[in-house]
N, C-alpha and C. Protein backbone atom coordinates (compact mmCIF):
# COMPACT_ATOMS: atom_id res chain seq x y z
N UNK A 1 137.26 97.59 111.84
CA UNK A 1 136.56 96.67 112.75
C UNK A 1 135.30 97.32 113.31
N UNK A 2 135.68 98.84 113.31
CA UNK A 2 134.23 99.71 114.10
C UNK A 2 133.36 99.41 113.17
N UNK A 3 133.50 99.14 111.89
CA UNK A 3 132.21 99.28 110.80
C UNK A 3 131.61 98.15 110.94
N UNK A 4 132.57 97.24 110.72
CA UNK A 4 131.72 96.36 110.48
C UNK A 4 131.24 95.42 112.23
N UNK A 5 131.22 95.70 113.12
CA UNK A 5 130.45 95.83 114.32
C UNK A 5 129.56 96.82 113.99
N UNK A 6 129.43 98.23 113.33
CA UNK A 6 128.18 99.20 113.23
C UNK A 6 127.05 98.12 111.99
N UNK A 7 127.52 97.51 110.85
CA UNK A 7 126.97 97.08 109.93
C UNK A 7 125.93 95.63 110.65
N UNK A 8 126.27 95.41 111.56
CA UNK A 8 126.09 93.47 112.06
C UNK A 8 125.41 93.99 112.78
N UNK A 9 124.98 95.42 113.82
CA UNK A 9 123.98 96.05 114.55
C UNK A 9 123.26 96.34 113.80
N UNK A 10 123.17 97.20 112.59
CA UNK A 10 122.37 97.42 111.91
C UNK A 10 121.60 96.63 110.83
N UNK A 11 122.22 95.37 110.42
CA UNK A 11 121.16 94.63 110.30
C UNK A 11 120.34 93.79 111.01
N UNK A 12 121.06 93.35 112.48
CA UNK A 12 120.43 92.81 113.52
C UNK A 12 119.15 93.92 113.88
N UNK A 13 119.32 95.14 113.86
CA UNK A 13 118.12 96.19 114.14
C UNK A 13 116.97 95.46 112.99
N UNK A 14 117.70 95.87 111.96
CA UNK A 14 116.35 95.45 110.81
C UNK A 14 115.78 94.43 110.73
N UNK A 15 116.65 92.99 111.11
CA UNK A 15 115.43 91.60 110.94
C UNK A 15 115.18 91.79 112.19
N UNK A 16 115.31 92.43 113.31
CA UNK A 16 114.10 92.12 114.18
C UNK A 16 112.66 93.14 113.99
N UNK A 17 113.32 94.81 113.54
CA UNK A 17 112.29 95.48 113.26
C UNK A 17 111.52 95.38 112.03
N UNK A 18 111.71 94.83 111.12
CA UNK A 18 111.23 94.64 109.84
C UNK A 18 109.98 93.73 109.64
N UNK A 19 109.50 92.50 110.38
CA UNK A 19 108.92 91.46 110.46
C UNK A 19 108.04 92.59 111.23
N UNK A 20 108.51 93.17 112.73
CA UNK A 20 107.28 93.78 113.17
C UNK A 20 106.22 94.81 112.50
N UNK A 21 107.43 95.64 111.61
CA UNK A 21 106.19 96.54 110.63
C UNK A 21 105.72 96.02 110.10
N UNK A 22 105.88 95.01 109.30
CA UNK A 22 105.10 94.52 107.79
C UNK A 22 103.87 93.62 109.03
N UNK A 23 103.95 93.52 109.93
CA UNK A 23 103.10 92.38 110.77
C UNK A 23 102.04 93.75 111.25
N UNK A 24 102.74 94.77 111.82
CA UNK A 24 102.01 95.96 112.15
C UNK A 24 101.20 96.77 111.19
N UNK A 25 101.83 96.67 109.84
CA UNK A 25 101.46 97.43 108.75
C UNK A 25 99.77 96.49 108.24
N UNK A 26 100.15 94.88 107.66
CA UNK A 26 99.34 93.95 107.79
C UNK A 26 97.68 93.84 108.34
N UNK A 27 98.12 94.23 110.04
CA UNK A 27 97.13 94.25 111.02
C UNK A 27 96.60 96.01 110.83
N UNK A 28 97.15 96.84 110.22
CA UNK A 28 96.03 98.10 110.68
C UNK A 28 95.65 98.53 109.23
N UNK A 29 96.28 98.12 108.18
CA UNK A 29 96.07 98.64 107.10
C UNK A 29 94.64 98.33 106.72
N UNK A 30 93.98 97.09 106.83
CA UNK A 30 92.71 96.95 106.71
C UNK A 30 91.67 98.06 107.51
N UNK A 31 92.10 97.83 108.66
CA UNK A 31 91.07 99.07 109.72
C UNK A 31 91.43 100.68 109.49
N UNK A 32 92.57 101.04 109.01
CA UNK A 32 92.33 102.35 107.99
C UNK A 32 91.74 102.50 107.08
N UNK A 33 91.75 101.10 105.88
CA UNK A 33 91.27 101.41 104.92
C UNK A 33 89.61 101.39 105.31
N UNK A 34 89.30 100.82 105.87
CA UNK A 34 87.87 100.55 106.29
C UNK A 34 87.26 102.17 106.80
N UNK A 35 87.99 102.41 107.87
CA UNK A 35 87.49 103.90 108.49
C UNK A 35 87.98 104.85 107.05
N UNK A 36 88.52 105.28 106.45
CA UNK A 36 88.61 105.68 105.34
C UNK A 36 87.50 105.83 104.41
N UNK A 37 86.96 104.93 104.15
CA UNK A 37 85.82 104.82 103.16
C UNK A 37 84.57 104.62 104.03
N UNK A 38 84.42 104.53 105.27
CA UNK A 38 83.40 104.87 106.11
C UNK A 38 83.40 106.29 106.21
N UNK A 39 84.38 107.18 106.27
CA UNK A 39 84.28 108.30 105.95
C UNK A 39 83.89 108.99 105.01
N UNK A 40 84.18 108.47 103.85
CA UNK A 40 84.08 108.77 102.34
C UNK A 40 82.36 108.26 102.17
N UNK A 41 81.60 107.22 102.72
CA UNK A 41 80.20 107.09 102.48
C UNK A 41 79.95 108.18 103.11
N UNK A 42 80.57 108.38 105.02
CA UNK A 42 80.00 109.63 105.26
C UNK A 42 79.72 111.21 104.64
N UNK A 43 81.19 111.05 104.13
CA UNK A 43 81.41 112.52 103.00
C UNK A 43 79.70 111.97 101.64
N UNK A 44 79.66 111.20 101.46
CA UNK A 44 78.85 111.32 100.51
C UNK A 44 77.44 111.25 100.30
N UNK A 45 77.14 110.80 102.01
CA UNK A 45 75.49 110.77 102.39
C UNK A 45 75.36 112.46 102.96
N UNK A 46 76.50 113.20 103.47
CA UNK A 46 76.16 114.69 103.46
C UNK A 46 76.35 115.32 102.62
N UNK A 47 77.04 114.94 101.89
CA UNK A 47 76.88 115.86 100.13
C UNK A 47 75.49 115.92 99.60
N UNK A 48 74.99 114.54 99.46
CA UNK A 48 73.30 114.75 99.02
C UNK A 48 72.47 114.89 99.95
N UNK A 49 72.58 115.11 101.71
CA UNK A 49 71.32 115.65 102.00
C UNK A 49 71.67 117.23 101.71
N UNK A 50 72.77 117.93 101.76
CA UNK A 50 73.03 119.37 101.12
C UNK A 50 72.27 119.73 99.85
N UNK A 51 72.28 118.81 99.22
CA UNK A 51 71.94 119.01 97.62
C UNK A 51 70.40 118.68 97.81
N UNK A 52 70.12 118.09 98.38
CA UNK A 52 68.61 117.95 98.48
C UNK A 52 67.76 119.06 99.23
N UNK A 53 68.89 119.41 100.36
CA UNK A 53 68.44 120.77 100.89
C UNK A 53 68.20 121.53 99.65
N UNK A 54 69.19 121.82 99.00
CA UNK A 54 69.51 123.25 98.64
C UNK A 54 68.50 122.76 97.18
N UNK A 55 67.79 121.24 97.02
CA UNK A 55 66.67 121.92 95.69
C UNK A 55 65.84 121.69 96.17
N UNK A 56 65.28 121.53 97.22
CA UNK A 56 63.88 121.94 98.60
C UNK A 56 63.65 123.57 98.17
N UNK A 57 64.61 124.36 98.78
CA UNK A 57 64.61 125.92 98.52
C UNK A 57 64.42 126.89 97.49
């Protein structure tokens, strides 16, 4: 009887927490991926002023 009261909590945990990640995941995954590759232009507009430095010299 203990189990299956532990089993009926533990899926009651998951459909309430489950909807919130995929809703949480949803809402930030875009604004990582975004700052991500805002980074990555950044990584790549200082790669070539380096390289432009360094055939100046």
């Amino acid at each position: 009887m203990n189990l299956k009261k532990w089993l009926t909590t533990a899926i009651s945990v998951l459909v309430v927490v489950f909807p919130i990640v995929i809703t949480f995941l949803m809402i930030a995954e875009p604004a990582l991926a975004q700052r991500s590759d805002r980074n990555l232009k950044q990584n790549i507009a200082d790669v070539d002023v380096d390289q432009v430095l360094a055939s100046l010299l």
